[in-house]
N, C-alpha and C. Protein backbone atom coordinates (compact mmCIF):
# COMPACT_ATOMS: atom_id res chain seq x y z
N UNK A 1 -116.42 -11.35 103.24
CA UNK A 1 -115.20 -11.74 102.56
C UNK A 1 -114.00 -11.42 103.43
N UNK A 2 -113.00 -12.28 103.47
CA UNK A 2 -111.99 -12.10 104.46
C UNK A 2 -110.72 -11.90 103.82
N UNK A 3 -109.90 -10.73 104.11
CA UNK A 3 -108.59 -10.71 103.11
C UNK A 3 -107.55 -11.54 103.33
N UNK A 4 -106.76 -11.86 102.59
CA UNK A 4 -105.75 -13.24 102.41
C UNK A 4 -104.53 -12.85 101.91
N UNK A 5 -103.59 -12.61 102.50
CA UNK A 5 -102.15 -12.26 102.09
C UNK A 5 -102.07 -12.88 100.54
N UNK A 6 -101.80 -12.17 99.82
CA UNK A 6 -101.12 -12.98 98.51
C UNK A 6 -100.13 -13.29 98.30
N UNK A 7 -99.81 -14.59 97.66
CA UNK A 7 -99.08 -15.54 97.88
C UNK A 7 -98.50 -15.60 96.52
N UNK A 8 -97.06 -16.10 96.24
CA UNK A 8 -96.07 -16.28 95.24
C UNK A 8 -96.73 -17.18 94.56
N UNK A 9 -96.51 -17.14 93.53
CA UNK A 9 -97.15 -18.64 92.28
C UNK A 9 -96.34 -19.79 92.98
N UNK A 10 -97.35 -21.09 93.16
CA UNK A 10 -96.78 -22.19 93.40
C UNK A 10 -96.86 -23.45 92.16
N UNK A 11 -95.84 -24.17 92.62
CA UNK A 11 -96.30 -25.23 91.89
C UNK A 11 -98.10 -25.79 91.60
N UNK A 12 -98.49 -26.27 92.80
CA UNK A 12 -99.21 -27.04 92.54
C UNK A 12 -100.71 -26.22 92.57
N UNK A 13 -101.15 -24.90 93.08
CA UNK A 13 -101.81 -23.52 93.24
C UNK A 13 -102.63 -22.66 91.90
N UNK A 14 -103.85 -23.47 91.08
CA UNK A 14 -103.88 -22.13 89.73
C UNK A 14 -105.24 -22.44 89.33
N UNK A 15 -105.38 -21.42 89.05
CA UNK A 15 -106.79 -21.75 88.50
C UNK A 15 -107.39 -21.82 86.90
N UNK A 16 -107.94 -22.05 86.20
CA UNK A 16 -108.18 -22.06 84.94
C UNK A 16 -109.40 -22.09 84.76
N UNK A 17 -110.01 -20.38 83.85
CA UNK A 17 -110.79 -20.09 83.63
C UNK A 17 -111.43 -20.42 82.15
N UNK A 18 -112.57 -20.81 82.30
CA UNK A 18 -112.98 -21.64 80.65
C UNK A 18 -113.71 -21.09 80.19
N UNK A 19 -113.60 -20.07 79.66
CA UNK A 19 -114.34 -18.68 79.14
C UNK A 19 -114.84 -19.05 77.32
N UNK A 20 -116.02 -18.34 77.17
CA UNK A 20 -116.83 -17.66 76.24
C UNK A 20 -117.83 -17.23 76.49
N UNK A 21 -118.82 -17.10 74.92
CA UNK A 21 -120.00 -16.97 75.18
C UNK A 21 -120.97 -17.83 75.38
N UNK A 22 -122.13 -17.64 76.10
CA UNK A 22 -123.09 -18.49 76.27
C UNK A 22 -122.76 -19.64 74.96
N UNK A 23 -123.42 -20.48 75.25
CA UNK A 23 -122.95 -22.11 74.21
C UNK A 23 -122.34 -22.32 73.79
N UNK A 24 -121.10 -21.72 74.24
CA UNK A 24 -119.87 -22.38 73.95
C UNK A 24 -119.22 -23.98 74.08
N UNK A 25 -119.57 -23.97 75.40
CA UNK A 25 -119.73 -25.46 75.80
C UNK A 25 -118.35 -25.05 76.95
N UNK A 26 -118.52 -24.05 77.61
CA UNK A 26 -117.72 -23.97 78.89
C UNK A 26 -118.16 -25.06 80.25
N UNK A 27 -118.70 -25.03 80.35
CA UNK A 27 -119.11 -26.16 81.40
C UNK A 27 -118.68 -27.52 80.51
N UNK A 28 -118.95 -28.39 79.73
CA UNK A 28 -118.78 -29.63 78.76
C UNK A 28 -117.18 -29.57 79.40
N UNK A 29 -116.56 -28.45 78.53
CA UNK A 29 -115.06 -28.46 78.67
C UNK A 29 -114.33 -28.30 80.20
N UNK A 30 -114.91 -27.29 80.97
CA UNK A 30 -114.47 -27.47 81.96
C UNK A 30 -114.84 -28.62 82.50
N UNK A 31 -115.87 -29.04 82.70
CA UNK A 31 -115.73 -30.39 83.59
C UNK A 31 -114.94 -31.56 83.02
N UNK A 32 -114.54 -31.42 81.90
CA UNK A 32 -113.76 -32.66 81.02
C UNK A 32 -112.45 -32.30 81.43
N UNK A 33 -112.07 -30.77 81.79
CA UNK A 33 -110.99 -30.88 82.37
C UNK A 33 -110.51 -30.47 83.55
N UNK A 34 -111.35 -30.46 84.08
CA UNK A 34 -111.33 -30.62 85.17
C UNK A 34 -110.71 -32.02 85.65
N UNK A 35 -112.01 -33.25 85.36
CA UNK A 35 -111.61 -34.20 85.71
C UNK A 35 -110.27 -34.99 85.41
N UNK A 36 -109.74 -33.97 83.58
CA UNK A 36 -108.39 -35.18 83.63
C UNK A 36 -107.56 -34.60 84.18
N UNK A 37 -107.89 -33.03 84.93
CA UNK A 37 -106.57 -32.81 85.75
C UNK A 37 -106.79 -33.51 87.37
N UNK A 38 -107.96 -34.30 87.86
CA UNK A 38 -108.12 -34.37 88.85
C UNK A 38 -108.59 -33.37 89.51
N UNK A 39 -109.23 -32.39 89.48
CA UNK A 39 -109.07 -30.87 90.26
C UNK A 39 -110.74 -30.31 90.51
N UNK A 40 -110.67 -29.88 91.50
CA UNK A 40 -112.27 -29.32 91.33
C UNK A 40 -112.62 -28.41 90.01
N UNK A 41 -113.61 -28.38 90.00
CA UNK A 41 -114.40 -27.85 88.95
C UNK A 41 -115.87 -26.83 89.00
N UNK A 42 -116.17 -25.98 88.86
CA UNK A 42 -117.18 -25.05 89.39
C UNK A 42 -117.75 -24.61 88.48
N UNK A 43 -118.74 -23.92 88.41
CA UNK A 43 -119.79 -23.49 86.72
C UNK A 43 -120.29 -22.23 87.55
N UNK A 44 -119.58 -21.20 86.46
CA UNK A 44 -120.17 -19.89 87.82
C UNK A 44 -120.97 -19.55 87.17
N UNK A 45 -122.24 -19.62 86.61
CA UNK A 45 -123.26 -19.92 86.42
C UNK A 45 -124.09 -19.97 87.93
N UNK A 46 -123.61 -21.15 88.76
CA UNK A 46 -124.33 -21.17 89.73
C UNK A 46 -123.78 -20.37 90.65
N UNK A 47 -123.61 -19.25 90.86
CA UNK A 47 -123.02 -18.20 92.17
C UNK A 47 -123.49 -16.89 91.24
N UNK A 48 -124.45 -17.06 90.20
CA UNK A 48 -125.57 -15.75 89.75
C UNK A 48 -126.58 -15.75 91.22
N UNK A 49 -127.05 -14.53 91.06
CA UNK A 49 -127.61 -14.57 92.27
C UNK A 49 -129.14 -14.34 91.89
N UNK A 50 -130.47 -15.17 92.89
CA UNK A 50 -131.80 -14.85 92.06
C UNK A 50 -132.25 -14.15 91.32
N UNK A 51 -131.88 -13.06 91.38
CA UNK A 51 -132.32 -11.39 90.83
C UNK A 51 -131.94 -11.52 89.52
N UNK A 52 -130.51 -11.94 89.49
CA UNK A 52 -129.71 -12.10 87.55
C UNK A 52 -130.03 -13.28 87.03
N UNK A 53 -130.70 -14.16 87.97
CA UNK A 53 -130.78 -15.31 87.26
C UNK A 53 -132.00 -14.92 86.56
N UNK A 54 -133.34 -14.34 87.17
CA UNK A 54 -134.63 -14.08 86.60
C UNK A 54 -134.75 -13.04 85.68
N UNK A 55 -133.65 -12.31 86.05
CA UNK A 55 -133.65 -11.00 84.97
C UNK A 55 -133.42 -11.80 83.44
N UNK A 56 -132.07 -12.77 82.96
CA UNK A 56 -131.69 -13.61 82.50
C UNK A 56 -133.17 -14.87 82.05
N UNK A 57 -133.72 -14.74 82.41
CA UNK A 57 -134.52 -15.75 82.36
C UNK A 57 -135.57 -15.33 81.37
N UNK A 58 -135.71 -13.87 81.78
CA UNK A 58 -137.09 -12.63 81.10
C UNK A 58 -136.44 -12.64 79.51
N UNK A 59 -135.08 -12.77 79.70
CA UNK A 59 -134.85 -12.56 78.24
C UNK A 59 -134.22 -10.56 78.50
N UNK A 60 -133.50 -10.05 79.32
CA UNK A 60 -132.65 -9.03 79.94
C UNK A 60 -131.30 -9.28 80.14
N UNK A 61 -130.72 -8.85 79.32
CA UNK A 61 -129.39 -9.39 79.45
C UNK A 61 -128.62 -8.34 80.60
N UNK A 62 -127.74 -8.91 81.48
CA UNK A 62 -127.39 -8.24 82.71
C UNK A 62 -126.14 -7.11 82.47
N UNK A 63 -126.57 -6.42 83.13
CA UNK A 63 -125.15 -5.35 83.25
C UNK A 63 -124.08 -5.31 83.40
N UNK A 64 -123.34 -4.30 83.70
CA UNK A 64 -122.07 -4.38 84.37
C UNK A 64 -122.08 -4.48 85.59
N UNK A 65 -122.92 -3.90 86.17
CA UNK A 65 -123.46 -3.42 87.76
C UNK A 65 -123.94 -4.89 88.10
N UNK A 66 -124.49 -5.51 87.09
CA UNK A 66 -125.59 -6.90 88.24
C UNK A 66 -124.29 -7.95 87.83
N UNK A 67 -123.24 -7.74 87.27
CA UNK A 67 -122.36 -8.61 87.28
C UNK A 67 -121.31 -8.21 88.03
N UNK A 68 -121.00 -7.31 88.70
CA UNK A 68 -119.65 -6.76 89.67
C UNK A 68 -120.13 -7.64 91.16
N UNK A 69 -121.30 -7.74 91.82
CA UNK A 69 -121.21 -8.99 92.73
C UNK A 69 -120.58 -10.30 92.18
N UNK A 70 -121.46 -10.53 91.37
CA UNK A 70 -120.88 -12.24 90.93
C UNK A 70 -119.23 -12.27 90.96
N UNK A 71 -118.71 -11.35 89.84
CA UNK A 71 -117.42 -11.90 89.52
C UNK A 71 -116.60 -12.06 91.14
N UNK A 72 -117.70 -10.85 91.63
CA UNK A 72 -116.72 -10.71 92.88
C UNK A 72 -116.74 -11.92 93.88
N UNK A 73 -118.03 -12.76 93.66
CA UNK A 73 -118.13 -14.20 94.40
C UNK A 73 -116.67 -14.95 94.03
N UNK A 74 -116.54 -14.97 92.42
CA UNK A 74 -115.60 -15.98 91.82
C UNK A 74 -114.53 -15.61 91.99
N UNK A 75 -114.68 -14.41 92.17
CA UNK A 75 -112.91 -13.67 92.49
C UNK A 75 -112.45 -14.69 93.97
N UNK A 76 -113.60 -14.38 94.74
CA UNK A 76 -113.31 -15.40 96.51
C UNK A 76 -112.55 -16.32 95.92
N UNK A 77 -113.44 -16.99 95.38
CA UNK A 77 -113.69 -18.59 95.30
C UNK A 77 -112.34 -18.62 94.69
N UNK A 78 -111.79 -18.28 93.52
CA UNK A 78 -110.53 -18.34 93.18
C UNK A 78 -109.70 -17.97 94.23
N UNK A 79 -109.17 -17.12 94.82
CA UNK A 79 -108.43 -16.54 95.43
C UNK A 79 -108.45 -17.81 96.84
N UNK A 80 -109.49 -18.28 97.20
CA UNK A 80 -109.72 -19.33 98.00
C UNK A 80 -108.84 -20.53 97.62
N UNK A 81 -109.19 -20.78 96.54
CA UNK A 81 -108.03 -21.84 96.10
C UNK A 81 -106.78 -21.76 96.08
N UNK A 82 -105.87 -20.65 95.48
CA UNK A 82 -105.07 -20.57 95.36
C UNK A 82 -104.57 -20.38 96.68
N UNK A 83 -105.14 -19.70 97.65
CA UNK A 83 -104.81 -19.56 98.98
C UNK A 83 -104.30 -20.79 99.75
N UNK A 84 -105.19 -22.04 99.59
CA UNK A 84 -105.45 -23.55 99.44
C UNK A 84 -104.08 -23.94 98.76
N UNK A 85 -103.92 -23.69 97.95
CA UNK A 85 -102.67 -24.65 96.64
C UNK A 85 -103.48 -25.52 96.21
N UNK A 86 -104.89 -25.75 95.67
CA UNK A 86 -105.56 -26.76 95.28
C UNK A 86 -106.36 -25.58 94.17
N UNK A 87 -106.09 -26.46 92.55
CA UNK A 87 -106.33 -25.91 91.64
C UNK A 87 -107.62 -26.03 91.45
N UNK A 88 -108.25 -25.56 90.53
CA UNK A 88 -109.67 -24.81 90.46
C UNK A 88 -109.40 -25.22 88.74
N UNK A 89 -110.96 -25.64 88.03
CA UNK A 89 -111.26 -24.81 86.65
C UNK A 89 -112.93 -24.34 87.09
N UNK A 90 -112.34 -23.51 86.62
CA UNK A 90 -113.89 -22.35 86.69
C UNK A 90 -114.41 -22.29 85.30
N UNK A 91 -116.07 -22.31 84.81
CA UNK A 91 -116.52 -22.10 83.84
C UNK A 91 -116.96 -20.63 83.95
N UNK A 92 -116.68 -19.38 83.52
CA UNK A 92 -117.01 -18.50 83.09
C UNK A 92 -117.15 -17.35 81.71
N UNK A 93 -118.42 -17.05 81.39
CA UNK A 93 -117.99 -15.93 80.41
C UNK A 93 -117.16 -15.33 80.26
N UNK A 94 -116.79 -14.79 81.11
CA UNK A 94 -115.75 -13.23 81.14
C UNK A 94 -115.34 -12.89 79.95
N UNK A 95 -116.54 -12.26 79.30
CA UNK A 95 -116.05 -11.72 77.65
C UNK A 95 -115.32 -10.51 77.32
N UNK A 96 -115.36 -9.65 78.85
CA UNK A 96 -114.70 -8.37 78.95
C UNK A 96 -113.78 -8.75 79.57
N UNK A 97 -112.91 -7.87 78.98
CA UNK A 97 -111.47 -7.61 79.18
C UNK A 97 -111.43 -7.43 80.82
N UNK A 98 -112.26 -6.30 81.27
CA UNK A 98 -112.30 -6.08 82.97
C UNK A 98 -112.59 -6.46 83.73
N UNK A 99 -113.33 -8.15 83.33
CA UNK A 99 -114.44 -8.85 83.81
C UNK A 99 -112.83 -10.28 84.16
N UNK A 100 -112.18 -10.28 83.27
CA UNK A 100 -111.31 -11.74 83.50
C UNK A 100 -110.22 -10.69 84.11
N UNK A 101 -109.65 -9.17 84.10
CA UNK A 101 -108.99 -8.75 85.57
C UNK A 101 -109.35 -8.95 86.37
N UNK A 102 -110.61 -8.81 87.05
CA UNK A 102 -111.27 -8.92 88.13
C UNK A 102 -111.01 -10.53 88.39
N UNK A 103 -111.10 -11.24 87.78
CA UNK A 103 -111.17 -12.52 87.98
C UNK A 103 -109.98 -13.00 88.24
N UNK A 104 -108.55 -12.72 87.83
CA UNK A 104 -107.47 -12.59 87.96
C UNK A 104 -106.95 -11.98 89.20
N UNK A 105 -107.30 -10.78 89.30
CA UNK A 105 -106.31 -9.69 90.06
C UNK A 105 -104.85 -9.51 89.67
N UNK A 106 -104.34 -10.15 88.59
CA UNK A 106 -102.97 -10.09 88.67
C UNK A 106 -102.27 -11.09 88.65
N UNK A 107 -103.27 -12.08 89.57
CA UNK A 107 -102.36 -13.28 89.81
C UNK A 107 -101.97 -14.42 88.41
N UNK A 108 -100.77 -13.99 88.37
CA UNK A 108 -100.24 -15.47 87.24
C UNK A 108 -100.45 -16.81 87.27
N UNK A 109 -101.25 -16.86 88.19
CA UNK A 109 -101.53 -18.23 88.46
C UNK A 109 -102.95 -18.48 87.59
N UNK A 110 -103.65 -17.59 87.48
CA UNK A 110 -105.16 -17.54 86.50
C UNK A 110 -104.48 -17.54 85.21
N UNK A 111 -104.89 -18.52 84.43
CA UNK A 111 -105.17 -18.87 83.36
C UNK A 111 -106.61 -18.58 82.43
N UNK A 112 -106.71 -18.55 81.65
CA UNK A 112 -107.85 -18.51 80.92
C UNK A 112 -107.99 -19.50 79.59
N UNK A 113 -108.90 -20.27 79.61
CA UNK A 113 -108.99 -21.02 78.34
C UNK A 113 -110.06 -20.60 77.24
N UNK A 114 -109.93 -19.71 75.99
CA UNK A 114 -111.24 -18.90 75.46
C UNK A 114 -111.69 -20.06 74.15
N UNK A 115 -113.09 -20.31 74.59
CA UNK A 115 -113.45 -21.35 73.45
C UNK A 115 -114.47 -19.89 72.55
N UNK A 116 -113.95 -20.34 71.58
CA UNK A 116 -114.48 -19.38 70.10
C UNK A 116 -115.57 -19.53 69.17
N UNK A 117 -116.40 -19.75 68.76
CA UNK A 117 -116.61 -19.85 67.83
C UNK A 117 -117.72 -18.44 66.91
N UNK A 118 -118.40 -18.72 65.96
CA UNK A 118 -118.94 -17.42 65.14
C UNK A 118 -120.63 -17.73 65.80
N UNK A 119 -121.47 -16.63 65.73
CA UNK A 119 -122.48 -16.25 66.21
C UNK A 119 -123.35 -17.81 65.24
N UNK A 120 -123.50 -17.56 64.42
CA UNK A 120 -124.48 -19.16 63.66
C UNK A 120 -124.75 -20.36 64.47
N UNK A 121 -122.69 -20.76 64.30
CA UNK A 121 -122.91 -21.65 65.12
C UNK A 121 -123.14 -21.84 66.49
N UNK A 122 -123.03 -20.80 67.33
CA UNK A 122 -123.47 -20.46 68.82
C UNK A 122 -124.75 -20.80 68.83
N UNK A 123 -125.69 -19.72 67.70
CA UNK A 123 -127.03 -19.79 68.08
C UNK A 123 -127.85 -20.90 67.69
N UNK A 124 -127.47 -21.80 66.47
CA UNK A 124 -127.58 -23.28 66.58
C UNK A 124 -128.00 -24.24 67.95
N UNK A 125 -126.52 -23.97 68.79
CA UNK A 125 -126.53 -24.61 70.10
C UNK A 125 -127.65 -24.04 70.96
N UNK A 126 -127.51 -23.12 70.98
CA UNK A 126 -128.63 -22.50 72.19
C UNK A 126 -129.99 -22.90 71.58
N UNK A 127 -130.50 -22.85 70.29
CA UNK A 127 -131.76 -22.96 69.86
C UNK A 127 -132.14 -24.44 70.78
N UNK A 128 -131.32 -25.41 70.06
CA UNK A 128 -131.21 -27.18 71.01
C UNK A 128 -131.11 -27.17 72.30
N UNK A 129 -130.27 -26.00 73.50
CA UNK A 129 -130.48 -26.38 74.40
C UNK A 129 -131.69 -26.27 74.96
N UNK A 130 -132.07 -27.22 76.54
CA UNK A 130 -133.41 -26.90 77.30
C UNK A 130 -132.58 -26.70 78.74
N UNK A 131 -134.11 -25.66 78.84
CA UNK A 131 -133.79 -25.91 80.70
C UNK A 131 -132.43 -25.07 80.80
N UNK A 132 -132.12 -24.00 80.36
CA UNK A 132 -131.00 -23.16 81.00
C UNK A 132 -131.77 -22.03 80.94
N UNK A 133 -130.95 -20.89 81.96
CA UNK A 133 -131.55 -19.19 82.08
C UNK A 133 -131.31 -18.81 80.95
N UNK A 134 -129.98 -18.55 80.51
CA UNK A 134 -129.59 -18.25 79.09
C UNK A 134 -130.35 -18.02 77.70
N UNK A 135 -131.14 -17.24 77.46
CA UNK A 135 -131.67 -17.72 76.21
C UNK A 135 -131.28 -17.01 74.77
N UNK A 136 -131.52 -18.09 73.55
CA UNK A 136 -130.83 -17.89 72.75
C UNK A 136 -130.81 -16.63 72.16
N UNK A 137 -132.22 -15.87 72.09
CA UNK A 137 -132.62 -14.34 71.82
C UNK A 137 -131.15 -13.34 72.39
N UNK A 138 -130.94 -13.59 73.45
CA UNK A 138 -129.47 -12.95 74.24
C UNK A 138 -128.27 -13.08 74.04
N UNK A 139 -128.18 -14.10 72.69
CA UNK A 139 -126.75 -14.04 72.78
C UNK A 139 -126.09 -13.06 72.07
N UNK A 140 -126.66 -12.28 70.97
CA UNK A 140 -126.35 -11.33 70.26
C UNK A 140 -125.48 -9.96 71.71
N UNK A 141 -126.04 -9.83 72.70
CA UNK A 141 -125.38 -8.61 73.44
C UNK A 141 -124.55 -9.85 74.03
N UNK A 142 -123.93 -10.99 73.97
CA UNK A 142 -123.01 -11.82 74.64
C UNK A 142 -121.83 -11.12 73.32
N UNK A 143 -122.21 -11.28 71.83
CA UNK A 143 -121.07 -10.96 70.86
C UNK A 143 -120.94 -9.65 70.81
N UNK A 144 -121.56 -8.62 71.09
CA UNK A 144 -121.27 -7.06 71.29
C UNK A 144 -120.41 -7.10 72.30
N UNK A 145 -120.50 -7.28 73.66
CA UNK A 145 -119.94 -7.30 74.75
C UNK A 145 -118.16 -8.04 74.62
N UNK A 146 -118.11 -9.02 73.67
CA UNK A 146 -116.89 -10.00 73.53
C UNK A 146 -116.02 -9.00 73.05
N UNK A 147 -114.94 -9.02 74.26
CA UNK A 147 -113.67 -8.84 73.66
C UNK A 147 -112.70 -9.36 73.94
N UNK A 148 -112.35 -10.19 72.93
CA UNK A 148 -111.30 -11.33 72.20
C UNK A 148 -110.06 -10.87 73.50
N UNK A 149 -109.71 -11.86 74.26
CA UNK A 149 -108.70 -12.44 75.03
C UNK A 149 -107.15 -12.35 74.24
N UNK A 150 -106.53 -11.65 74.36
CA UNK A 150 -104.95 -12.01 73.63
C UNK A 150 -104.04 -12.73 74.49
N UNK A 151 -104.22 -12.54 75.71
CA UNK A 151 -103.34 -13.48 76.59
C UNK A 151 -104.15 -14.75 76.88
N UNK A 152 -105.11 -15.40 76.21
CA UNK A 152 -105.44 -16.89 76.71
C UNK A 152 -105.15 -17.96 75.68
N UNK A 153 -105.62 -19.05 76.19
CA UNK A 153 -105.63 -20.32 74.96
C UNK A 153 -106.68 -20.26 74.50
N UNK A 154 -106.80 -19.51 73.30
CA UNK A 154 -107.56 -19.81 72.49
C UNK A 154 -107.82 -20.87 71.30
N UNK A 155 -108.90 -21.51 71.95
CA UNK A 155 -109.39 -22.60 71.31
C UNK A 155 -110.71 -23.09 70.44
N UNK A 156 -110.70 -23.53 69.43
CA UNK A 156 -111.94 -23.39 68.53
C UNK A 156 -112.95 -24.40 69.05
N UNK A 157 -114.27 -24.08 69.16
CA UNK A 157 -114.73 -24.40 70.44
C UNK A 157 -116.08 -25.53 69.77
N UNK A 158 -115.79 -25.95 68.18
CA UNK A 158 -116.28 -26.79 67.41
C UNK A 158 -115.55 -28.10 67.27
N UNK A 159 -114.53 -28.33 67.67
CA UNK A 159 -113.27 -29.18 67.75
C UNK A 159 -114.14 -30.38 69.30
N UNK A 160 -113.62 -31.04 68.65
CA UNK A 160 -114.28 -32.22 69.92
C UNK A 160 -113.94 -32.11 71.14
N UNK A 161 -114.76 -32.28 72.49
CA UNK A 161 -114.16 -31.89 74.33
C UNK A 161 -112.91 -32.63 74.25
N UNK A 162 -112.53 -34.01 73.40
CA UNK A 162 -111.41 -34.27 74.09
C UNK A 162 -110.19 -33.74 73.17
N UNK A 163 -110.76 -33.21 71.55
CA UNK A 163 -109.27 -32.46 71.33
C UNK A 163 -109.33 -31.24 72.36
N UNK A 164 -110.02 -30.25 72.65
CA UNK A 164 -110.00 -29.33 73.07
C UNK A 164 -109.47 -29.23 74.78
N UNK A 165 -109.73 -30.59 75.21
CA UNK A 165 -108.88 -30.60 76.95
C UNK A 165 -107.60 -30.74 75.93
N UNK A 166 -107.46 -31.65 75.61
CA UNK A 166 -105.59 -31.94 75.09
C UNK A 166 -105.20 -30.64 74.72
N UNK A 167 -105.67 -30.38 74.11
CA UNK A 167 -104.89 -28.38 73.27
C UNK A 167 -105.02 -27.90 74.80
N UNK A 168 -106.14 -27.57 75.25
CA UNK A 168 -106.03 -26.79 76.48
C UNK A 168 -104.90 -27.45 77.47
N UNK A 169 -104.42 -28.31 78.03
CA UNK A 169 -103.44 -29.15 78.55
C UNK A 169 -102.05 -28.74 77.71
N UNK A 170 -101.99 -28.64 76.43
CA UNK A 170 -100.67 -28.20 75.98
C UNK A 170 -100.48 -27.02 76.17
N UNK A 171 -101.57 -25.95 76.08
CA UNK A 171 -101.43 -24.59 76.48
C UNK A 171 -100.90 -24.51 77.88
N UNK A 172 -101.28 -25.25 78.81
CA UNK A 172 -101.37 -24.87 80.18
C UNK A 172 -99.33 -25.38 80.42
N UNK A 173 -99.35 -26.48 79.92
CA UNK A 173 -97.83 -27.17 80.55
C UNK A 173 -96.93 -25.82 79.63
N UNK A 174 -97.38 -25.30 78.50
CA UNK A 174 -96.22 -24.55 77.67
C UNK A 174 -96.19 -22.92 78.91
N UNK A 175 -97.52 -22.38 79.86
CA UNK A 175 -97.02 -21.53 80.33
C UNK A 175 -96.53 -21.92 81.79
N UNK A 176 -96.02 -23.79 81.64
CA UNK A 176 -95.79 -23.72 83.30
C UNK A 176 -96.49 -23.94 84.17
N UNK A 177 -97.71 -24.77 83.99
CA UNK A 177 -98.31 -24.99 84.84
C UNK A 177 -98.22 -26.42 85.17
N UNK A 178 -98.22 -26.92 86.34
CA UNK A 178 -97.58 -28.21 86.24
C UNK A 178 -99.05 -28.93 86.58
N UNK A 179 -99.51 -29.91 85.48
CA UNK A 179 -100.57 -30.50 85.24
C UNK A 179 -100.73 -31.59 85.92
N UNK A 180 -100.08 -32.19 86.69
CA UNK A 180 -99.72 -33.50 87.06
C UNK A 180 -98.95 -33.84 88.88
């Protein structure tokens, strides 16, 4: 990892993090908005590394410890962008409070978008999904672990991808972020 002077908030420079718990539908949403902002889009999902992915897979839900690499991948990868001036939405959990600092550092330019909803309907979704590490048995230490975001857009995460880019898009222009 290579250090990078930090840089003043720019116009066109930010990233937006699309946080919950497993089946939320962070990936759905981020890539939906991703694309209507034009902007890359990433699922950090994929920058788990073999070890958490299989641990995850056993039905072991991961630590603090097997998650301080990862965030620290996404921390790059953000900080890469913004370094860039080319905006980012990132799909991540970050249900802890210390988990979206890290992901941040500070910088006002990270955003967070928190899709919500109650454990039922979560585990609904996960029962239907196939073919992810994630499994639905695990999401219960995803809602122990959650602690509720006060500085993001929080958004109800049962609401359709395209109300939920639009709300997320009004959140983002009301703190200044120039969408366009």
């Amino acid at each position: 990892m290579t250090s990078r002077p930090s840089l003043p908030p720019g116009e066109t420079g930010y990233a937006v993090v699309v946080m919950g718990v497993s089946g939320s539908g962070k990936t759905a949403v981020g890539k939906a908005l991703a694309a209507e902002l034009g902007v890359t889009f990433v699922d950090g999902d994929d920058h788990h590394s073999p070890e958490s992915i299989e641990k995850m897979a056993s039905g072991i839900a991961l630590s603090d410890e097997d998650r301080r690499p990862w965030l620290a991948r996404l921390r790059e990868l953000i900080k890469d962008h913004l370094f860039a001036g080319t905006p980012l939405v990132l799909a991540c959990s970050a249900v802890k409070q210390r988990y979206r600092d890290r992901l941040a550092a500070g910088d006002p330019r990270v955003h967070f978008v928190y899709l919500q909803s109650d454990y039922a309907t979560i585990a609904r979704r996960l029962a239907a999904r196939q073919g992810h590490f994630m499994k639905a048995d695990m999401l219960q230490s995803q809602f122990d672990a959650l602690e509720r975001p006060a500085d993001a857009i929080n958004l109800d995460a049962e609401a359709e991808i395209g109300e939920i880019v639009a709300l997320a898009l009004d959140g983002l222009v009301a703190r200044g972020v120039r969408t366009s």
